[in-house]
Protein backbone atom coordinates (compact mmCIF):
# COMPACT_ATOMS: atom_id res chain seq x y z
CA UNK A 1 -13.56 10.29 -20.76
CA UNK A 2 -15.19 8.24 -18.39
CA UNK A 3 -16.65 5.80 -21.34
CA UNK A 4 -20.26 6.06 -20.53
CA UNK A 5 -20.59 7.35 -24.44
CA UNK A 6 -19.00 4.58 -25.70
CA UNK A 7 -21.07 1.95 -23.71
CA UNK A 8 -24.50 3.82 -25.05
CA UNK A 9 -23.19 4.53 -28.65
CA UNK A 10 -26.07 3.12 -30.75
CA UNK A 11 -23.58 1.79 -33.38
CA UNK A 12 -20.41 0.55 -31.53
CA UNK A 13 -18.04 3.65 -31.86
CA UNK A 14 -15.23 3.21 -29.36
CA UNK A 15 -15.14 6.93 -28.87
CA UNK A 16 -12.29 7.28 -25.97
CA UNK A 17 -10.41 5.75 -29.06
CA UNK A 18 -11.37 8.23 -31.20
CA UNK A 19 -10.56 11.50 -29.26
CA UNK A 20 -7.37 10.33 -27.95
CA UNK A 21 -6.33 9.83 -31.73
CA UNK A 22 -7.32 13.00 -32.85
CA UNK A 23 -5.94 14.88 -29.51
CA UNK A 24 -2.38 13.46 -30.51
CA UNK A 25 -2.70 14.59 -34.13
CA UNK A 26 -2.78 18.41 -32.55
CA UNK A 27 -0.61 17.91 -29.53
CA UNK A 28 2.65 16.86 -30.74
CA UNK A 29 5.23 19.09 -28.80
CA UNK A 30 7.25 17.14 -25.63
CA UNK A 31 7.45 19.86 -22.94
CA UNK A 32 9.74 19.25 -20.27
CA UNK A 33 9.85 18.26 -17.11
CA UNK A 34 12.74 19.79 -15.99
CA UNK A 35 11.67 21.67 -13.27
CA UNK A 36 10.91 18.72 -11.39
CA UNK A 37 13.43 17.33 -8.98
CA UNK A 38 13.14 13.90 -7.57
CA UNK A 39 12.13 13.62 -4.32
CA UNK A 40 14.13 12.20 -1.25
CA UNK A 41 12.13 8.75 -0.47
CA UNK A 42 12.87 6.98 1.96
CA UNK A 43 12.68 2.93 2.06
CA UNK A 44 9.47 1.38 2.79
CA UNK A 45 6.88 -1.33 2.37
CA UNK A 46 4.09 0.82 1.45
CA UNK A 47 4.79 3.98 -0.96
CA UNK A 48 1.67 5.97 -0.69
CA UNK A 49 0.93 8.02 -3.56
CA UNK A 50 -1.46 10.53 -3.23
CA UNK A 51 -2.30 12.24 -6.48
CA UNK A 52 -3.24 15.85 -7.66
CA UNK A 53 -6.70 14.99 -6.86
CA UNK A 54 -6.08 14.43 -3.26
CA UNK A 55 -4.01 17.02 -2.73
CA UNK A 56 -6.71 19.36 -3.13
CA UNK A 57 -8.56 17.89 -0.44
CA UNK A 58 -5.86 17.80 2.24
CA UNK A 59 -8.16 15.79 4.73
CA UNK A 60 -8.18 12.55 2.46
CA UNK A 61 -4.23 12.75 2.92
CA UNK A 62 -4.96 13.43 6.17
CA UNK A 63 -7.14 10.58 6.93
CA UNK A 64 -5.10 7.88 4.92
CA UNK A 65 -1.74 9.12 6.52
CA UNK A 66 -3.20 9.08 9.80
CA UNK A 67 -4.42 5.24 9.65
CA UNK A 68 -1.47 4.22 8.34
CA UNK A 69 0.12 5.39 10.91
CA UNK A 70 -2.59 3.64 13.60
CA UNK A 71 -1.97 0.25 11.77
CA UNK A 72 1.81 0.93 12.40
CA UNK A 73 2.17 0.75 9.32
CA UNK A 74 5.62 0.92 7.46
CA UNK A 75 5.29 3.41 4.62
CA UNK A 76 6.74 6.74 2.38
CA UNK A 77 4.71 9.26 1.13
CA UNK A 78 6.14 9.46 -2.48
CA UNK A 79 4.01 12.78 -3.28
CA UNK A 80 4.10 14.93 -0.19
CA UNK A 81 5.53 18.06 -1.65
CA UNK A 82 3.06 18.28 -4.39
CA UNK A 83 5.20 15.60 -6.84
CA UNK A 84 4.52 14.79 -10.51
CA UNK A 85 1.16 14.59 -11.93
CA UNK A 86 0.48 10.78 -13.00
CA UNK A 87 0.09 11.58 -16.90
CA UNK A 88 -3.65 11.11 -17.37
CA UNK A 89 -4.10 14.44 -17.93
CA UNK A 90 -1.45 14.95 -20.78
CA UNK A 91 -2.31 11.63 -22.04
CA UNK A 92 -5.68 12.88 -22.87
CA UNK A 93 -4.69 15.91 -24.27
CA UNK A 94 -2.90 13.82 -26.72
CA UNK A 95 0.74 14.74 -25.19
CA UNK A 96 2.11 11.55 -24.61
CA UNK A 97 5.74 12.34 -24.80
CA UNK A 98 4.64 14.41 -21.99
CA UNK A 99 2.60 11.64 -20.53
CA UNK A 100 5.80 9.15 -20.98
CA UNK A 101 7.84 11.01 -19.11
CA UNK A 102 6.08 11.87 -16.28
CA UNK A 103 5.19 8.17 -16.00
CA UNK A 104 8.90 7.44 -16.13
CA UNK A 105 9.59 10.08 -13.38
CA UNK A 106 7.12 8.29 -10.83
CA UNK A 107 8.65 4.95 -12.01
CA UNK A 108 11.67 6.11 -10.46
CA UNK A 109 10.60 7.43 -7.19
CA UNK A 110 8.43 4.58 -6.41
CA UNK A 111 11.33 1.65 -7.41
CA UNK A 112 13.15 4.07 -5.14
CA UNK A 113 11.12 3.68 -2.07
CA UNK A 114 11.75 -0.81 -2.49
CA UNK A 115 8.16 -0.60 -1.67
CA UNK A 116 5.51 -4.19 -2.49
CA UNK A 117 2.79 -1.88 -2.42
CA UNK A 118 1.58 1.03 -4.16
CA UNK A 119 -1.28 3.02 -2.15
CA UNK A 120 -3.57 5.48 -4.01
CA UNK A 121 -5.94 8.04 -3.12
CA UNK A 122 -6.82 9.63 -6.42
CA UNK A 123 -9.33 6.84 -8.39
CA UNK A 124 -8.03 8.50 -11.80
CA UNK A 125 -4.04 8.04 -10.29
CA UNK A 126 -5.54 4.64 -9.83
CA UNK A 127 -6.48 3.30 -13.25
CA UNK A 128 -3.15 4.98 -14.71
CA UNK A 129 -1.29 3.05 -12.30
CA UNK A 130 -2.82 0.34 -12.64
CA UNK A 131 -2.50 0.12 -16.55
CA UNK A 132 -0.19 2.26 -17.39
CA UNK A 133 2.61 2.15 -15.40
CA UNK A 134 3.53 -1.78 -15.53
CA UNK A 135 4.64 -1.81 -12.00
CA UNK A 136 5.77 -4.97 -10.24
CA UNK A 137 4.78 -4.28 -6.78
CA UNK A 138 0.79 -4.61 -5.88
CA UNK A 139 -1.43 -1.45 -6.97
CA UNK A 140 -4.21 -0.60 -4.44
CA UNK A 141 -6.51 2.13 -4.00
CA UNK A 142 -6.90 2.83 -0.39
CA UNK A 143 -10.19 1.79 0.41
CA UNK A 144 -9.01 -1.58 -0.75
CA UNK A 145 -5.71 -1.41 1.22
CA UNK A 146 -7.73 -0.39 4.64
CA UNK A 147 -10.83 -3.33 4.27
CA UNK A 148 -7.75 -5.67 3.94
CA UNK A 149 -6.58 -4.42 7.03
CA UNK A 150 -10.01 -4.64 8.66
CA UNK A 151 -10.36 -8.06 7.35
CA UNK A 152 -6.58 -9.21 8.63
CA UNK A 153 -7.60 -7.62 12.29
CA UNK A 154 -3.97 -5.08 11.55
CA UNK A 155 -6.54 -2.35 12.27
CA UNK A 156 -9.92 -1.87 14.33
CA UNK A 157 -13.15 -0.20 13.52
CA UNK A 158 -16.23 0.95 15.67
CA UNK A 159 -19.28 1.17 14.04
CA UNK A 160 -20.37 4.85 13.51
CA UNK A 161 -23.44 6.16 14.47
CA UNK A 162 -23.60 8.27 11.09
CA UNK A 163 -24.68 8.68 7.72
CA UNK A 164 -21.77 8.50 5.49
CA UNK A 165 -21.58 9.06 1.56
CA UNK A 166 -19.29 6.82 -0.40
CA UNK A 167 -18.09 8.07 -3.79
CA UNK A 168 -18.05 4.85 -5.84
CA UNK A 169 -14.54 5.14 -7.87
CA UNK A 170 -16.12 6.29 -11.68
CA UNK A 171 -12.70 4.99 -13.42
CA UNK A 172 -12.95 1.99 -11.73
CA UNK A 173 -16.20 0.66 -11.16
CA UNK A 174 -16.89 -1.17 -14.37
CA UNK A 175 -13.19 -3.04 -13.87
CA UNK A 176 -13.20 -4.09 -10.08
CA UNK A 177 -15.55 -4.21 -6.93
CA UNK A 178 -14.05 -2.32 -4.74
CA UNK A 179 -16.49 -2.49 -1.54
CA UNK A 180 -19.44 -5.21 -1.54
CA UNK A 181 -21.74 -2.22 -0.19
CA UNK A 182 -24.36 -4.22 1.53
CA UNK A 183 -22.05 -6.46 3.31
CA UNK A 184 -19.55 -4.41 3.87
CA UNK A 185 -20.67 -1.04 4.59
CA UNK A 186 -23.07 -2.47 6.93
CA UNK A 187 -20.39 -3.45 8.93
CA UNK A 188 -18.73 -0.02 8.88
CA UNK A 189 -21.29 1.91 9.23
CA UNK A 190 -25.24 2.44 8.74
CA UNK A 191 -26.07 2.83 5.21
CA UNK A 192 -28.51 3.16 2.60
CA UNK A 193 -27.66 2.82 -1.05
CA UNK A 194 -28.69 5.55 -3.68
CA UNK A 195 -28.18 5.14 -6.77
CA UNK A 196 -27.80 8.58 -9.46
């Protein structure tokens, strides 16, 4: 449901509206979440959360965890073991008791941590956090998180001597600019823009 249909429909049909409505109508059992115990979070400024997404590539984790740690930066990793799915999923399956509750359950672990900021890997983690969750600490995707850093001087970059593929983030795009790619990626690295 990434809304590209309902930005081309010829007559104006908001059509994420209309599956999520029908999804509910045949999805109306709670399941529990139960099985899921609460992590042990320790007290920091950042609380990275890095989403079912990420966690099946390990080296994003990897990567984000490891410049964190470069920039000496104070933060909990709120999802390590695995953690609770953010609810995007069950929301569009039309199970949002489900959805609620999971959304609920990462409420609690992040207000846990005391954290300001919210760090996210997973783009689709991102928009649910974003506008679902109705956090009051700051919401940032990583990329955003580490150009601040770049800007700020916390952390330093050498210019690689590589071509590098950036995955714009699909959920996000139309909402918020994440990286100005001529200005900025030409500082990072050597790039070329293609567009699909």
């Amino acid at each position: 449901m990434c809304g590209r249909c309902k930005e081309y429909c010829p007559v104006g049909i908001d059509t994420i509206a209309q599956r999520s409505l029908q999804r509910k109508r045949f999805n109306k059992n709670g399941n529990s979440i139960e099985y899921l115990k609460q992590p042990d979070i320790e007290k920091a400024h950042v609380a990275y959360f890095a989403g079912c997404m990420s966690h099946l590539t390990p080296s994003i984790i990897k990567s984000v965890t490891e410049i964190l740690k470069a920039a000496g930066k104070n933060f909990t990793f709120i999802d390590s073991e695995g953690g609770a799915c953010c609810g995007r999923p069950q929301k569009l399956a039309g199970n949002y008791q489900l959805a609620d509750k999971l959304i609920e359950f990462n409420k609690a672990a992040i207000k846990k941590s005391g954290a300001k900021i919210l760090l996210l890997s997973c783009p689709i983690c991102y928009k649910v956090f974003k506008d679902d969750y109705n956090l009051d600490i700051e919401v940032l995707h990583h990329t955003e998180y580490f150009q601040r850093l770049i800007k700020t001087n916390q952390i330093n970059v050498n210019k690689l001597q590589k071509t590098v593929v950036y995955h714009d983030l699909v959920n996000s795009a139309e909402e918020k600019e994440f990286i100005n790619t001529e200005k900025d990626f030409e500082y990072y690295c050597y790039f070329e823009e293609y567009k699909i």
